[in-house]
Protein backbone atom coordinates (compact mmCIF):
# COMPACT_ATOMS: atom_id res chain seq x y z
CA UNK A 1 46.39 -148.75 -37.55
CA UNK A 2 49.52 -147.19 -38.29
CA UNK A 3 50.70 -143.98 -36.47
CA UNK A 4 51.01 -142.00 -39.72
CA UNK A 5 47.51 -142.19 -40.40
CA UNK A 6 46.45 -140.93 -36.94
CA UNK A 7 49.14 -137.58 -37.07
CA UNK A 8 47.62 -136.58 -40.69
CA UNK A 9 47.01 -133.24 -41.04
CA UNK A 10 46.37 -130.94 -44.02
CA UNK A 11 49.03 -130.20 -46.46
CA UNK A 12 48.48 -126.06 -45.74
CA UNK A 13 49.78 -125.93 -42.73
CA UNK A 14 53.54 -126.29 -42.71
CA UNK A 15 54.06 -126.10 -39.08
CA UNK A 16 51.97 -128.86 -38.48
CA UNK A 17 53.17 -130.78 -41.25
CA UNK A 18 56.84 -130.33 -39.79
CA UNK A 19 55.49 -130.85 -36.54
CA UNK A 20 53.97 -134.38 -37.46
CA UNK A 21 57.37 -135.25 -39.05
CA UNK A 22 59.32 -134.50 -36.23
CA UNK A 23 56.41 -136.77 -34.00
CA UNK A 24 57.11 -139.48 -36.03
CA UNK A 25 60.93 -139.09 -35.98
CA UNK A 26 60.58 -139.61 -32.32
CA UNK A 27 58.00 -142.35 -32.58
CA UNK A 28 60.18 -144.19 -34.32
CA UNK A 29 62.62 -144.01 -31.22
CA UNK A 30 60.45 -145.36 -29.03
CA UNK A 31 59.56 -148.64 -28.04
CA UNK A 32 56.88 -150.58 -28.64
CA UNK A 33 54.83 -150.05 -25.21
CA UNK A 34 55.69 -146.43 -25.10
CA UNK A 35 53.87 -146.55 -28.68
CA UNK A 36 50.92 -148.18 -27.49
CA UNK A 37 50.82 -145.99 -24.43
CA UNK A 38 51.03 -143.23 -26.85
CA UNK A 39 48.29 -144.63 -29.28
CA UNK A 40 46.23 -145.10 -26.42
CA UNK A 41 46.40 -141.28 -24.95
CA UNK A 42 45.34 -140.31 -28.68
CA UNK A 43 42.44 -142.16 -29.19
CA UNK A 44 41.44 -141.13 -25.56
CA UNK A 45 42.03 -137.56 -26.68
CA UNK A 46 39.94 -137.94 -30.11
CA UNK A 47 37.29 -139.24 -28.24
CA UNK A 48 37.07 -136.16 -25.51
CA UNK A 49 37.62 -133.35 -28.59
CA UNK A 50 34.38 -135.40 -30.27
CA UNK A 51 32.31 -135.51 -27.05
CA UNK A 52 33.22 -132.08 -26.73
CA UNK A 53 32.31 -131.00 -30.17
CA UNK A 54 29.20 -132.57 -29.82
CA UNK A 55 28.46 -131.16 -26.08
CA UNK A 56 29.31 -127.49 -28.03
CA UNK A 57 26.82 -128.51 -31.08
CA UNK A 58 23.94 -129.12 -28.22
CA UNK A 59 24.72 -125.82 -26.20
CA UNK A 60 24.65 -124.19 -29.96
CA UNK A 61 21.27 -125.60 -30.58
CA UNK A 62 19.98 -124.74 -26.80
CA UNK A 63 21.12 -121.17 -27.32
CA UNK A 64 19.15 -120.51 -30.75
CA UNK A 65 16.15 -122.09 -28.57
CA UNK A 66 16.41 -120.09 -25.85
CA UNK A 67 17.18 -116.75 -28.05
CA UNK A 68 14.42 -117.45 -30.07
CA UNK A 69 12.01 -117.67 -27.34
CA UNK A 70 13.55 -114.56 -25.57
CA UNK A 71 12.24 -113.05 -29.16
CA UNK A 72 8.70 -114.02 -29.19
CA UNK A 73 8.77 -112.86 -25.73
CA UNK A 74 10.28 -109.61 -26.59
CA UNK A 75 7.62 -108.79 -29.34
CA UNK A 76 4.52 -109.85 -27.05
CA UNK A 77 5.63 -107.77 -23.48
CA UNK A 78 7.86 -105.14 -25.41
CA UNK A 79 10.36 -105.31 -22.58
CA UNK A 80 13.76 -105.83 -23.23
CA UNK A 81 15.32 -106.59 -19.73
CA UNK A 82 15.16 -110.24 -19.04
CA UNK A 83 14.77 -109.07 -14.90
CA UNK A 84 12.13 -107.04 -15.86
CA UNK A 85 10.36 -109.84 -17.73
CA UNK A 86 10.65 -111.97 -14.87
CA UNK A 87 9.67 -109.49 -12.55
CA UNK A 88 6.53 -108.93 -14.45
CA UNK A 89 5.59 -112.30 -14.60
CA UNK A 90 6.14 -113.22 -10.76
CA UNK A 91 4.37 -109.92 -9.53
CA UNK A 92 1.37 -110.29 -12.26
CA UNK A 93 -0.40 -111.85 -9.15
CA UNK A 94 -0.22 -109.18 -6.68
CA UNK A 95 -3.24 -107.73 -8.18
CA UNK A 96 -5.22 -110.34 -8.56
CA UNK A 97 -4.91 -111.34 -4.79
CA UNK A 98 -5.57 -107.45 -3.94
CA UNK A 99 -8.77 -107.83 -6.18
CA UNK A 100 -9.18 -111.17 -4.41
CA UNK A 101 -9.00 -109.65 -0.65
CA UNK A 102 -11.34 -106.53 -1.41
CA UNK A 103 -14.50 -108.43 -1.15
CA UNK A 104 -13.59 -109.29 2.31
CA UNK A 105 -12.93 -105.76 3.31
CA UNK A 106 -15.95 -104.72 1.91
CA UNK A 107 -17.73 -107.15 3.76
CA UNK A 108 -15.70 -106.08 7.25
CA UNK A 109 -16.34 -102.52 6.20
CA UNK A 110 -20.17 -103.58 6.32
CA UNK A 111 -19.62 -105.50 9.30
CA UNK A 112 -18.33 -102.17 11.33
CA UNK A 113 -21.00 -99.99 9.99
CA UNK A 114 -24.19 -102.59 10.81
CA UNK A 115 -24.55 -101.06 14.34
CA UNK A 116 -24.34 -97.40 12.51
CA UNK A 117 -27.70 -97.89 10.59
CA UNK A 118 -29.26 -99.94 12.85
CA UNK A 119 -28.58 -96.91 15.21
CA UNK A 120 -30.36 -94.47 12.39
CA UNK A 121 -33.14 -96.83 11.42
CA UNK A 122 -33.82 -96.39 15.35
CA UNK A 123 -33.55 -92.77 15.68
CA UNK A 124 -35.46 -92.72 12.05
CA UNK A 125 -38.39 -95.09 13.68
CA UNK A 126 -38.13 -92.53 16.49
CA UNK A 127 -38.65 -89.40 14.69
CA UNK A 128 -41.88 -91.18 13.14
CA UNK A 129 -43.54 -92.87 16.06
CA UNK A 130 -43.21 -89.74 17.96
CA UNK A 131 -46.22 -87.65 16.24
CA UNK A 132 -44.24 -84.27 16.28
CA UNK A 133 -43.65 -82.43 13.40
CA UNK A 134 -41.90 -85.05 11.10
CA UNK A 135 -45.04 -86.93 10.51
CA UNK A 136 -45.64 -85.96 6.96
CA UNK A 137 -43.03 -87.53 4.15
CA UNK A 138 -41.41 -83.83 4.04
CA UNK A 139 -40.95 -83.68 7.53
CA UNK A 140 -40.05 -86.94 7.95
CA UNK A 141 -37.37 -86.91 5.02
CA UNK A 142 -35.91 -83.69 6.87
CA UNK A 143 -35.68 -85.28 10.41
CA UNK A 144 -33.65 -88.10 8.89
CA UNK A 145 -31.27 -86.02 6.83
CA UNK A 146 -30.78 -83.91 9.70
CA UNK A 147 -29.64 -86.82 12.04
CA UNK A 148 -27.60 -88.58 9.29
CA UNK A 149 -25.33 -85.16 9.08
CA UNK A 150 -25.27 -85.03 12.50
CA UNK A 151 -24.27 -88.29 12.80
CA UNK A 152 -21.51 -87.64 9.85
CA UNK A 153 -20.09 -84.56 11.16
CA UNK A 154 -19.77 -86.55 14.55
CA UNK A 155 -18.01 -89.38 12.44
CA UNK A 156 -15.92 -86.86 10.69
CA UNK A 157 -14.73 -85.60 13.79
CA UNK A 158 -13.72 -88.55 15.28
């Protein structure tokens, strides 16, 4: 492979083309291992501007990926901050698990307020077994409506 051949460049560019001459001016000067040495660092160099090219060709492609994605998800949340996407989509859970956790308040809620109504189905079973004047369905009605505000107010209160 002659040197010529590998310091071709296009005829439009007159620098170069002056530059390449004066290259091979000097070539000519030099001796046969400095040539190879210097055949050697070119073909080394032609190889790292290809793997380059080609490394700049993949990140090319990887960007259009990724920006077409950030698109589609663009048009489905409507958000345009990329933080805000992300923040979106690692919070979404936080209201499921609340959703998740209310059933067992509910049920510790209950829990607390068992001794409350077994307390009023007492004084309620009171009010009836005791003859006075709540024995009707009126009466009775009234006597337990009276203790569950008394009871409330008391709760209220506290």
């Amino acid at each position: 492979m002659q040197l010529s051949a590998l310091l071709r460049v296009p005829s439009s560019h007159a620098r170069a083309r002056r530059l390449t001459v004066h290259a091979l001016r000097l070539v000519r000067r030099l001796s046969c291992t400095h040539l190879d040495r210097l055949m050697q660092l070119l073909l080394v160099r032609r190889i790292y501007n290809n793997m380059l090219g080609r490394r700049l060709r993949d990140d090319a492609r990887r960007f259009d990926r990724l920006t077409a994605a950030y698109q589609r998800i663009h048009g489905v949340t409507g958000v345009e901050d990329v933080d805000a996407v992300i923040s979106k989509y690692t919070h979404r859970d936080a209201p499921g698990a609340a959703l998740a956790a209310q059933p067992k308040a509910t049920r510790e809620r209950a829990g607390a307020l068992q001794p409350e109504r077994c307390q009023l189905m007492w004084a309620l079973g009171n009010a009836t077994t005791a003859g006075g004047p709540a024995t009707d369905g009126r009466g009775l009605y009234a006597a337990a409506t009276q203790c569950t505000c008394e009871h409330n107010h008391d709760f209220e209160a506290a």
